[in-house]
Protein backbone atom coordinates (compact mmCIF):
# COMPACT_ATOMS: atom_id res chain seq x y z
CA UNK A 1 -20.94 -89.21 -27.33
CA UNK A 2 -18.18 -86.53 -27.13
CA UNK A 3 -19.95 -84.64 -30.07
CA UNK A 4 -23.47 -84.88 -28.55
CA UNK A 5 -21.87 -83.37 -25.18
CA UNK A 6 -20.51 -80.09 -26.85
CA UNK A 7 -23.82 -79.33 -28.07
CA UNK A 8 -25.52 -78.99 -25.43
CA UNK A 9 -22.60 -77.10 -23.45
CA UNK A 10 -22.74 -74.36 -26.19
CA UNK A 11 -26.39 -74.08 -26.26
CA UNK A 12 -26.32 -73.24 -21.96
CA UNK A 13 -23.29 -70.68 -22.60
CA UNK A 14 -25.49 -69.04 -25.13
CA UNK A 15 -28.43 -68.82 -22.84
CA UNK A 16 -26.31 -67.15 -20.12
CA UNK A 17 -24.97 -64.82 -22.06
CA UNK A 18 -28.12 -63.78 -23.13
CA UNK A 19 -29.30 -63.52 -19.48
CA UNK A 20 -26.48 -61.48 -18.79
CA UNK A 21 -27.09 -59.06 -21.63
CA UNK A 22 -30.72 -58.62 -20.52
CA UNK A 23 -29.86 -57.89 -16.83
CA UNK A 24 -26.80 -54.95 -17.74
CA UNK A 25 -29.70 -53.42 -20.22
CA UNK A 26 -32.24 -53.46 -17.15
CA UNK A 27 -29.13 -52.04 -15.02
CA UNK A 28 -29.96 -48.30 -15.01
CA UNK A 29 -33.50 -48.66 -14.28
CA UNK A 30 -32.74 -50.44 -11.27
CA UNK A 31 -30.11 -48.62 -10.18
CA UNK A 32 -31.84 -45.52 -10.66
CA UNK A 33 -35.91 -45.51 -9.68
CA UNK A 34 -35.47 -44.07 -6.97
CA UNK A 35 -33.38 -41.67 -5.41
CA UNK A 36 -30.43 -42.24 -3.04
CA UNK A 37 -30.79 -40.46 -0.04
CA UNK A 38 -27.12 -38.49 -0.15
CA UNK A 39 -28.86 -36.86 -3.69
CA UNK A 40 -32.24 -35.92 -1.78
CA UNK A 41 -30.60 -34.39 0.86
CA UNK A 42 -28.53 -32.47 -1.23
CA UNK A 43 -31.71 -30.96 -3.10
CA UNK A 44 -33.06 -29.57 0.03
CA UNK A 45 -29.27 -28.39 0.73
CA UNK A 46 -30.40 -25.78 -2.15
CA UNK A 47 -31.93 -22.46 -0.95
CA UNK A 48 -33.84 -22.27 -4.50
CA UNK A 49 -35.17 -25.55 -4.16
CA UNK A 50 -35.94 -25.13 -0.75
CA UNK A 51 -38.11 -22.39 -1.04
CA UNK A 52 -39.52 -23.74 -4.33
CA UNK A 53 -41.05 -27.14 -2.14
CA UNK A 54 -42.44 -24.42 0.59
CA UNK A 55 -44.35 -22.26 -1.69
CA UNK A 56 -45.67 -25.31 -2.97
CA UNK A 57 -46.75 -26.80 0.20
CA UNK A 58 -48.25 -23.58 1.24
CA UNK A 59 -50.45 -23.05 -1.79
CA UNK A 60 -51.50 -26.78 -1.11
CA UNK A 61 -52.39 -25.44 2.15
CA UNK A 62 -54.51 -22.28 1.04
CA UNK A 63 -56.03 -23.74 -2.01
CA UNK A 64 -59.97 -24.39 -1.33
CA UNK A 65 -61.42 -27.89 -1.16
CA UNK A 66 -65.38 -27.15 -1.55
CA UNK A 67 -65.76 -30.59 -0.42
CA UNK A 68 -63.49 -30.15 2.57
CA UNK A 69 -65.32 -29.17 5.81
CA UNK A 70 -64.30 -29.28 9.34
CA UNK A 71 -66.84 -28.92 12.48
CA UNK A 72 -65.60 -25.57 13.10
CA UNK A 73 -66.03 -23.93 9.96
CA UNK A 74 -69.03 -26.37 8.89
CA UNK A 75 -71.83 -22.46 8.10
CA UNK A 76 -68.43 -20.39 6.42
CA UNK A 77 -67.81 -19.58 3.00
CA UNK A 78 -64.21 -19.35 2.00
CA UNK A 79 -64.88 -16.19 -0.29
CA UNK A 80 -63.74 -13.16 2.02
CA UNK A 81 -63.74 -12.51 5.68
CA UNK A 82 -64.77 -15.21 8.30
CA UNK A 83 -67.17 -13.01 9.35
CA UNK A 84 -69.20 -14.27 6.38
CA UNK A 85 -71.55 -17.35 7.77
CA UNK A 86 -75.22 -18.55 8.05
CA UNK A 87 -77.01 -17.96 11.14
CA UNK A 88 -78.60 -21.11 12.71
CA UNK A 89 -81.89 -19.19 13.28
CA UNK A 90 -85.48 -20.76 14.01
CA UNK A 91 -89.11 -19.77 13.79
CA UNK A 92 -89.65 -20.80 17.25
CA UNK A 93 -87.11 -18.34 18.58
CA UNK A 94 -89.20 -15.79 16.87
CA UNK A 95 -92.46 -17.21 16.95
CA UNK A 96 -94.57 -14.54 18.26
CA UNK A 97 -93.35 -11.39 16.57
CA UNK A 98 -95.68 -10.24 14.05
CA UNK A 99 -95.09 -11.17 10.03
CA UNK A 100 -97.61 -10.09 7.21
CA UNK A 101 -100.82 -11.71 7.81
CA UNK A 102 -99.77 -13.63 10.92
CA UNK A 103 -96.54 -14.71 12.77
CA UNK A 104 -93.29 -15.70 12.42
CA UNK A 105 -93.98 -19.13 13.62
CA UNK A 106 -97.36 -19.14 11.60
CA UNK A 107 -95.83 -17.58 8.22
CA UNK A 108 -92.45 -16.58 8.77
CA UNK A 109 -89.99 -19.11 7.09
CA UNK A 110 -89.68 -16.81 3.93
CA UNK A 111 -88.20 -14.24 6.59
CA UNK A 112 -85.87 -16.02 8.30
CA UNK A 113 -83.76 -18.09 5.17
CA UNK A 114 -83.92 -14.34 4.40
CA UNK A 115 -81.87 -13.06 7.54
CA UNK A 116 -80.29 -16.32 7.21
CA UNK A 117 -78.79 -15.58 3.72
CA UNK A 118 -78.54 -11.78 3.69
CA UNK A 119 -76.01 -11.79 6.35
CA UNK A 120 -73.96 -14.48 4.65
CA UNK A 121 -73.53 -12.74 1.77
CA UNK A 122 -73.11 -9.19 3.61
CA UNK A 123 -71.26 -10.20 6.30
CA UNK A 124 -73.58 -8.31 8.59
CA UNK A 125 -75.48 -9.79 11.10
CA UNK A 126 -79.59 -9.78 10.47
CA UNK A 127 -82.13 -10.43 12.05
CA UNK A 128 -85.52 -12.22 11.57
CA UNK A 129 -87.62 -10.10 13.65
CA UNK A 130 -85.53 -6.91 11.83
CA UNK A 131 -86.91 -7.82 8.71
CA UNK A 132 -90.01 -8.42 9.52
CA UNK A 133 -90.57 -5.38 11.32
CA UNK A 134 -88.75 -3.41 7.81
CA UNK A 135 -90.59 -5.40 5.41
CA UNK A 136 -93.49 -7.18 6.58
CA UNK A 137 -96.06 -4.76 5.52
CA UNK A 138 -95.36 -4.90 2.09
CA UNK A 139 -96.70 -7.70 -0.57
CA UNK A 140 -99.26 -9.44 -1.77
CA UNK A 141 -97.96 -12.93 -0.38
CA UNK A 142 -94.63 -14.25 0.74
CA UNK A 143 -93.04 -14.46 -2.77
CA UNK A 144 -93.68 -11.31 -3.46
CA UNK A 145 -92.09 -10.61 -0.05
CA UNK A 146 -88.92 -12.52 -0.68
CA UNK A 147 -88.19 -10.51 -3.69
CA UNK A 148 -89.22 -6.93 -2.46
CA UNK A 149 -86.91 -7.88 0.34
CA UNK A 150 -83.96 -9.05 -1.71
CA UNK A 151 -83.86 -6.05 -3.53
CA UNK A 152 -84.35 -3.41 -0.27
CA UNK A 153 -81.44 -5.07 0.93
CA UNK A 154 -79.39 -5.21 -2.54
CA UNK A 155 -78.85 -8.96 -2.84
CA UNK A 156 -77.66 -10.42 -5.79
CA UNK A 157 -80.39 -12.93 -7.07
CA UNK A 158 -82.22 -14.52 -9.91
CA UNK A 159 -85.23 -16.69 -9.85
CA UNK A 160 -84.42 -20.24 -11.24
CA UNK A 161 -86.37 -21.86 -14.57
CA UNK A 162 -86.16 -24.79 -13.09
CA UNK A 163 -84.86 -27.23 -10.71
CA UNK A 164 -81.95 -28.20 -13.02
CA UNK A 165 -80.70 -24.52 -12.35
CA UNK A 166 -80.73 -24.89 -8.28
CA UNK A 167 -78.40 -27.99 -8.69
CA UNK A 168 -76.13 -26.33 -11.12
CA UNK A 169 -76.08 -22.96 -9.22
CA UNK A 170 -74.92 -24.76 -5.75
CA UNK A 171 -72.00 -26.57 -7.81
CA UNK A 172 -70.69 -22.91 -8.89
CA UNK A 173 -70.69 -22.04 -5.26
CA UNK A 174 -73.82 -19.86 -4.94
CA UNK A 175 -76.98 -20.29 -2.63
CA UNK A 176 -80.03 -20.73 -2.92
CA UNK A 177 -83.79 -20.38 -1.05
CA UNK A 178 -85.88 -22.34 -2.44
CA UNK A 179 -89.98 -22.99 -1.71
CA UNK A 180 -91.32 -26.28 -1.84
CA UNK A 181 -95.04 -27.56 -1.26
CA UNK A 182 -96.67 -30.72 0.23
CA UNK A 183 -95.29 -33.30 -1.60
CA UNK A 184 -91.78 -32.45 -0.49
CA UNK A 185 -90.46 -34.21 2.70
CA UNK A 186 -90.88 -30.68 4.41
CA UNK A 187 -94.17 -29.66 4.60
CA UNK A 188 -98.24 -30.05 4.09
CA UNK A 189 -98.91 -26.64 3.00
CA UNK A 190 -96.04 -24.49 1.49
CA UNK A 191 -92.32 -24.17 2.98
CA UNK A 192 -89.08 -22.13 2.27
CA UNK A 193 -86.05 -23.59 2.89
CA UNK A 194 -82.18 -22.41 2.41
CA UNK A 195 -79.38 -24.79 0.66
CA UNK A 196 -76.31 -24.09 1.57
CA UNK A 197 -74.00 -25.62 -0.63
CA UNK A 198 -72.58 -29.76 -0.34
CA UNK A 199 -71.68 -31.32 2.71
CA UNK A 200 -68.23 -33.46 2.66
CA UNK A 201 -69.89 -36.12 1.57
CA UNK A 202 -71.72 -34.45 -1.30
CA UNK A 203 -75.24 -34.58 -0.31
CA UNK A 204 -77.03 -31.00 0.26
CA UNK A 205 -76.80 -29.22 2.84
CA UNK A 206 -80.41 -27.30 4.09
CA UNK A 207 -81.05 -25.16 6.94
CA UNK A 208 -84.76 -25.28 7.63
CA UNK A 209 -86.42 -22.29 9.60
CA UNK A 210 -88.51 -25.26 11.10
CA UNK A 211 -87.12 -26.98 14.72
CA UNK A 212 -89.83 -29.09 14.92
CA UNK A 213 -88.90 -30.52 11.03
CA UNK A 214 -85.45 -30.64 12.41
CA UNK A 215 -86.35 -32.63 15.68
CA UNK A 216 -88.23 -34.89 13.66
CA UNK A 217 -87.61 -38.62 13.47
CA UNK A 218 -87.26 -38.61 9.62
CA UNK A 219 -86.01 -35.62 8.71
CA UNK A 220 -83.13 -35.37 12.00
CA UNK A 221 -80.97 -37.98 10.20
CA UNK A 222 -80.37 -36.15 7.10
CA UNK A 223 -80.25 -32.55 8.62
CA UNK A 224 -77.08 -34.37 10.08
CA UNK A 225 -75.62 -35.66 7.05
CA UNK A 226 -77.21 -34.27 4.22
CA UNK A 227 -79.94 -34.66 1.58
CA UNK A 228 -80.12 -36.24 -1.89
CA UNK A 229 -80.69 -33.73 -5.15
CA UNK A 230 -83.92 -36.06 -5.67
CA UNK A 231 -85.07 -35.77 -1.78
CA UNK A 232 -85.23 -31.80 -2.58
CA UNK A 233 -86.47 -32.04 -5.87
CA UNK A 234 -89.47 -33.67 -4.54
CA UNK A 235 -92.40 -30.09 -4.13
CA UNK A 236 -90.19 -28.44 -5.62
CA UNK A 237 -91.83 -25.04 -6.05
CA UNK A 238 -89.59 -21.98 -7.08
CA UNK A 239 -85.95 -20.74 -6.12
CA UNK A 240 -84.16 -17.83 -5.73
CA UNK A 241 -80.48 -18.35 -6.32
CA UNK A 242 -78.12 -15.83 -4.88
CA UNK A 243 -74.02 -15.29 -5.64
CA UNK A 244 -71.85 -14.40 -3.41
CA UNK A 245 -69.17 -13.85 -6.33
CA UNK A 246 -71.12 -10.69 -7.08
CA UNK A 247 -71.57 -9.48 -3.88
CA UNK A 248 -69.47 -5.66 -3.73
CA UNK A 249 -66.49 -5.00 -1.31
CA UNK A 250 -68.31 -2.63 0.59
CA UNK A 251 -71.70 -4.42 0.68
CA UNK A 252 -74.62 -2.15 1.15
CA UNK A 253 -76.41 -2.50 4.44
CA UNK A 254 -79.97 -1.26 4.58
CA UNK A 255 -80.85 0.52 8.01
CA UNK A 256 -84.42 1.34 8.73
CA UNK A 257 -85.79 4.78 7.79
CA UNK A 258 -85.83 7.57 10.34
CA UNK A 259 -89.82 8.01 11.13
CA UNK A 260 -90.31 12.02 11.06
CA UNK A 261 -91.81 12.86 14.05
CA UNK A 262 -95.14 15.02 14.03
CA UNK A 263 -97.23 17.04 16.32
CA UNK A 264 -100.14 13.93 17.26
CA UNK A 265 -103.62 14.78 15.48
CA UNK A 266 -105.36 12.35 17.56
CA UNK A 267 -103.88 13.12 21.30
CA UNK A 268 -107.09 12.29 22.89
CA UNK A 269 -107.51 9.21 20.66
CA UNK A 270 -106.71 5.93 22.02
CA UNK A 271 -108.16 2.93 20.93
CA UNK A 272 -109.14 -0.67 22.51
CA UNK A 273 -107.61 -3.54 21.59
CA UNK A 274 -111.02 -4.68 19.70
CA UNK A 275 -111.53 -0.97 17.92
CA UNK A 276 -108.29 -1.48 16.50
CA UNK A 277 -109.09 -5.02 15.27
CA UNK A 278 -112.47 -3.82 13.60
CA UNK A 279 -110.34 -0.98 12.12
CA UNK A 280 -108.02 -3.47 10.67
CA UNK A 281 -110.78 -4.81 9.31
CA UNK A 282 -112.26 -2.72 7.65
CA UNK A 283 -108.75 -1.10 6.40
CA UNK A 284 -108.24 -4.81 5.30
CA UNK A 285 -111.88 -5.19 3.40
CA UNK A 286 -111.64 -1.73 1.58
CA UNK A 287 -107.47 -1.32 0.67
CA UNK A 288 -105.55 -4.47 0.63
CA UNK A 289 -103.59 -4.94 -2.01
CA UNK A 290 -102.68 -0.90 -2.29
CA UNK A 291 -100.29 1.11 -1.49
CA UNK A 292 -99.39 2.30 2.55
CA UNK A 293 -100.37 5.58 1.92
CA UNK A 294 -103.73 4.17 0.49
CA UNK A 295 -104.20 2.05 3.15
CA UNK A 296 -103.26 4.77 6.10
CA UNK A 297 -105.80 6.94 4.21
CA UNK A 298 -108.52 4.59 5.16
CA UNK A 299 -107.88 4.60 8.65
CA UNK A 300 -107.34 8.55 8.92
CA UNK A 301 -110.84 9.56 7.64
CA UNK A 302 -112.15 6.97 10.00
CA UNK A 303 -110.37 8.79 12.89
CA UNK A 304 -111.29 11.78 11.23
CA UNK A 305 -115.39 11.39 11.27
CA UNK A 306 -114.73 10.37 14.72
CA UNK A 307 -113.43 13.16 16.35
CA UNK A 308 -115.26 15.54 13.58
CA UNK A 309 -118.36 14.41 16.32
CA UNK A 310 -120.54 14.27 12.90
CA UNK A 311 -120.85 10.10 12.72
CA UNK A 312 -121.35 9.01 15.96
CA UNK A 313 -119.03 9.15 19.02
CA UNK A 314 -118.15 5.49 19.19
CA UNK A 315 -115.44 3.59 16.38
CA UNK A 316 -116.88 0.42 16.54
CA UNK A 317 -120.28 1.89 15.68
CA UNK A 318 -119.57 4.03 12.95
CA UNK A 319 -117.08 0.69 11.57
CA UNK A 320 -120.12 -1.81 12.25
CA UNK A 321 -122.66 1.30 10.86
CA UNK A 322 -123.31 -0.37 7.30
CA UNK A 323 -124.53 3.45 5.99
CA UNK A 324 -121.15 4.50 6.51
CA UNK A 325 -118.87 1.57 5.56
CA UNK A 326 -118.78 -1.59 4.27
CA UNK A 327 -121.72 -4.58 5.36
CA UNK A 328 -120.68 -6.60 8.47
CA UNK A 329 -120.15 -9.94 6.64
CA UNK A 330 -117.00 -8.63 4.79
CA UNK A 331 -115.70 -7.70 7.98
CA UNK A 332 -116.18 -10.69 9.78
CA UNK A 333 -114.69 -12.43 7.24
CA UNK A 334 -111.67 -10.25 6.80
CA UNK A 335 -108.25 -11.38 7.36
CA UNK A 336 -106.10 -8.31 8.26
CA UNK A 337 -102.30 -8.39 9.04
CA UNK A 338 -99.04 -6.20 9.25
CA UNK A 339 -100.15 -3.87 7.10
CA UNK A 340 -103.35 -2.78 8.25
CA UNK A 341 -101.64 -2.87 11.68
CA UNK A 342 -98.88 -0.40 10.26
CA UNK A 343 -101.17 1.72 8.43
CA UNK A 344 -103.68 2.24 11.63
CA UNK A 345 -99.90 3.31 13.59
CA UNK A 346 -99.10 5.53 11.12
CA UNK A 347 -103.02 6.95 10.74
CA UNK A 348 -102.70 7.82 14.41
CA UNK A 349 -99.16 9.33 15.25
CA UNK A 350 -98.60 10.80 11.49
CA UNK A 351 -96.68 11.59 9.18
CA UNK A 352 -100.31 12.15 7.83
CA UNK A 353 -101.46 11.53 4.09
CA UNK A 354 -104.43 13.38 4.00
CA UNK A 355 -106.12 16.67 5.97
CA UNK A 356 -108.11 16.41 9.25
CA UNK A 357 -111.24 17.80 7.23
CA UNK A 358 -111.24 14.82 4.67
CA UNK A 359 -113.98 12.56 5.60
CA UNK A 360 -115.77 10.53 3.22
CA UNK A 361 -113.30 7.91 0.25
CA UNK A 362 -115.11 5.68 -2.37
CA UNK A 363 -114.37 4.63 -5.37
CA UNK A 364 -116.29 7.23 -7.11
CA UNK A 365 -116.70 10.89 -6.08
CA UNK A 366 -118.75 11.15 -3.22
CA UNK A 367 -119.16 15.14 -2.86
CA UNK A 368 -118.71 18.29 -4.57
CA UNK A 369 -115.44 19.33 -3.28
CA UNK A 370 -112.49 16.60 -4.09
CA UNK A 371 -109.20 16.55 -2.23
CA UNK A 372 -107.92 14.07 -4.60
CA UNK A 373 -107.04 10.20 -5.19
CA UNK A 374 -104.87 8.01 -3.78
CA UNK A 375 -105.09 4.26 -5.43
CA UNK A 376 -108.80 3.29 -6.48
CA UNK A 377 -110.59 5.66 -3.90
CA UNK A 378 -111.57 9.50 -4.62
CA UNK A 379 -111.20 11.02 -1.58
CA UNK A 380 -113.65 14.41 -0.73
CA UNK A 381 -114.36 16.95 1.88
CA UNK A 382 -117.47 17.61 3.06
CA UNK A 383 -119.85 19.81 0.63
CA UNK A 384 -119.53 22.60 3.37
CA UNK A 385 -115.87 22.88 3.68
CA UNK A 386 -114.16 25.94 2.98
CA UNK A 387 -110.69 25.16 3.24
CA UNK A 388 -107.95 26.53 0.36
CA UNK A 389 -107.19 22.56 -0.30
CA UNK A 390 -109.62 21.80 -2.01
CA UNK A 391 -108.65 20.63 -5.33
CA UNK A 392 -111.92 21.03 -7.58
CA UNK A 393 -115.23 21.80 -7.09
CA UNK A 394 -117.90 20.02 -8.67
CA UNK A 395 -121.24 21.75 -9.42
CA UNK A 396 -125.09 20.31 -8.16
């Protein structure tokens, strides 16, 4: 019994002193996992260390979260100046001013994601209605348009491949305009829209031109808190991706030409509302597609044979006079804009392209004596001018 009774006291002693062992081993970790206050505050006692943690905490204070945004700063940039920023504009607020071949409200969202993004990146405020009075005269159609544009007012841009390049663009920090078509959630016809960048929560973030998209019971929802890369993949019909990393100090900032004023050719000229629609028209029918000059030709030697008295002494008949111009159908089915509007402005009050005397065009020579060619038409005085501008004579 006595044996059996020291066995089993040695066999406890052992244990404990095992226990003990392990706990003095597991001593300095406890004791020293975290710090004792005395020791912190003796850090901070440090001047070096002291302004060590404040640099730190102010470069955690300046460094830029792209996913950060706050409801004041929600349409800035952090890449320069505050000053940089999208304006919220609308083709409502615009709607009536004149754009290419109708309105802004009727044609006009290529032009506003335009002023939109132009004075983001330049820090200088644009307008829609300044652009479209600059630029809306020139272009075939509003693609053409958005590029012309871009490069009058020296904005860095490429054209994506693809809609894989939009996506990976707006991750790098750049912007984008980007034209989608009816099957996107935007549109029945054709649309531009501008993506900003990623809301907080990391859907996109668009600005459509459109109110009424924005007012709309679908679409309001995810103006407010963004749109899925899929939602604006849908239509998706072009882009034109623009980087504010290459944008210049001093950005370049285009201000409309000076017009050179010139004694009025025309002073007793003035013409109706519906004689300058005809002469649209027919400006339209014969010269869309060239140049201004070529178009502002066509106008002049119409305002040229009428005031030379020698084709009647009414516009709309000489216009409607199928001898003289073009047959009536093409006119009624003509579809003249900004440019014909410009060109018939610039025909009247100057600077001219072309003398008083000139008054037939055509797209072959149409009498002896030839002032000269501008686009597809020849354009010629009559065979009894006598003028020293003539530039060749052309024999019977």
């Amino acid at each position: 019994m006595g044996a059996f009774s020291y066995k089993v006291n040695r066999t406890r002693l052992l244990s404990f002193a095992l226990a003990l062992v392990m706990l003095i081993s597991c001593f300095p970790v406890l004791a020293f996992a975290e710090e004792a206050p005395w020791e912190t505050e003796s850090k901070y006692e440090d001047s070096a260390y002291r302004d060590s943690a404040e640099s730190d905490e102010e470069d955690q204070i300046d460094e830029y979260d792209p996913w950060e945004e706050t409801e004041e700063d929600t349409d800035y940039w952090n890449y320069g100046a505050e000053s940089h920023f999208f304006p919220d504009y609308t083709l409502e607020e615009y709607g009536d001013v004149m754009y290419a071949s109708g309105t802004i409200l009727s044609n006009g969202c290529s032009v506003v994601c335009l002023a939109s993004m132009a004075t983001f990146l330049t820090g200088h405020q644009y307008y829609p209605d300044e652009l479209a009075r600059w630029f809306g005269g020139y272009g075939d159609n509003n693609v053409d348009r958005v590029r012309y544009i871009s490069r009058m007012l020296e904005l860095p841009y490429v054209e994506a491949k693809c809609y894989r390049d939009v996506i990976d663009a707006l991750y790098e920090g750049k912007a984008v305009i980007q034209l989608v078509n009816k099957r996107s959630l935007f549109t029945e016809s054709q649309h531009f829209i501008l993506i900003k960048g990623f809301k907080s929560n990391g859907l996109l973030d668009i600005l459509d031109p459109s109110q009424k998209n924005r007012d709309s019971w679908y679409l309001n929802e995810k103006f407010e808190n963004g749109f899925t890369e899929d939602e604006i993949c849908w239509g998706y019909d072009g882009a034109w991706i623009y980087d504010p990393a290459q944008m210049p100090e001093d950005p370049y900032i285009y201000e409309e030409p000076v017009r050179p004023y010139v004694e009025p050719r025309y002073p007793d000229v003035h013409l109706t509302e519906d004689e300058t629609k005809l002469l649209a028209r027919l400006v339209w029918v014969e010269a869309r597609g060239e140049s201004p000059e070529g178009q502002q030709a066509i106008a002049e030697v119409v305002l040229n044979r009428y005031v030379s008295g020698r084709f009647g002494s009414n516009i709309s008949y000489m216009i409607n006079d199928e001898d003289q111009f073009v047959p009536q159908k093409l006119l009624k089915s003509a579809k003249p804009g900004q440019a014909q509007y410009e060109a018939i402005d610039r025909a009247l009050y100057g600077p001219y392209v072309l003398p008083k005397d000139v008054l037939f065009y055509g797209r072959v020579r149409t009498t002896r004596k030839l002032w000269g060619n501008i686009g597809r038409h020849i354009f010629c005085f009559p065979n009894d001018y006598e003028g020293d501008d003539i530039l060749k004579t052309y024999d019977k």
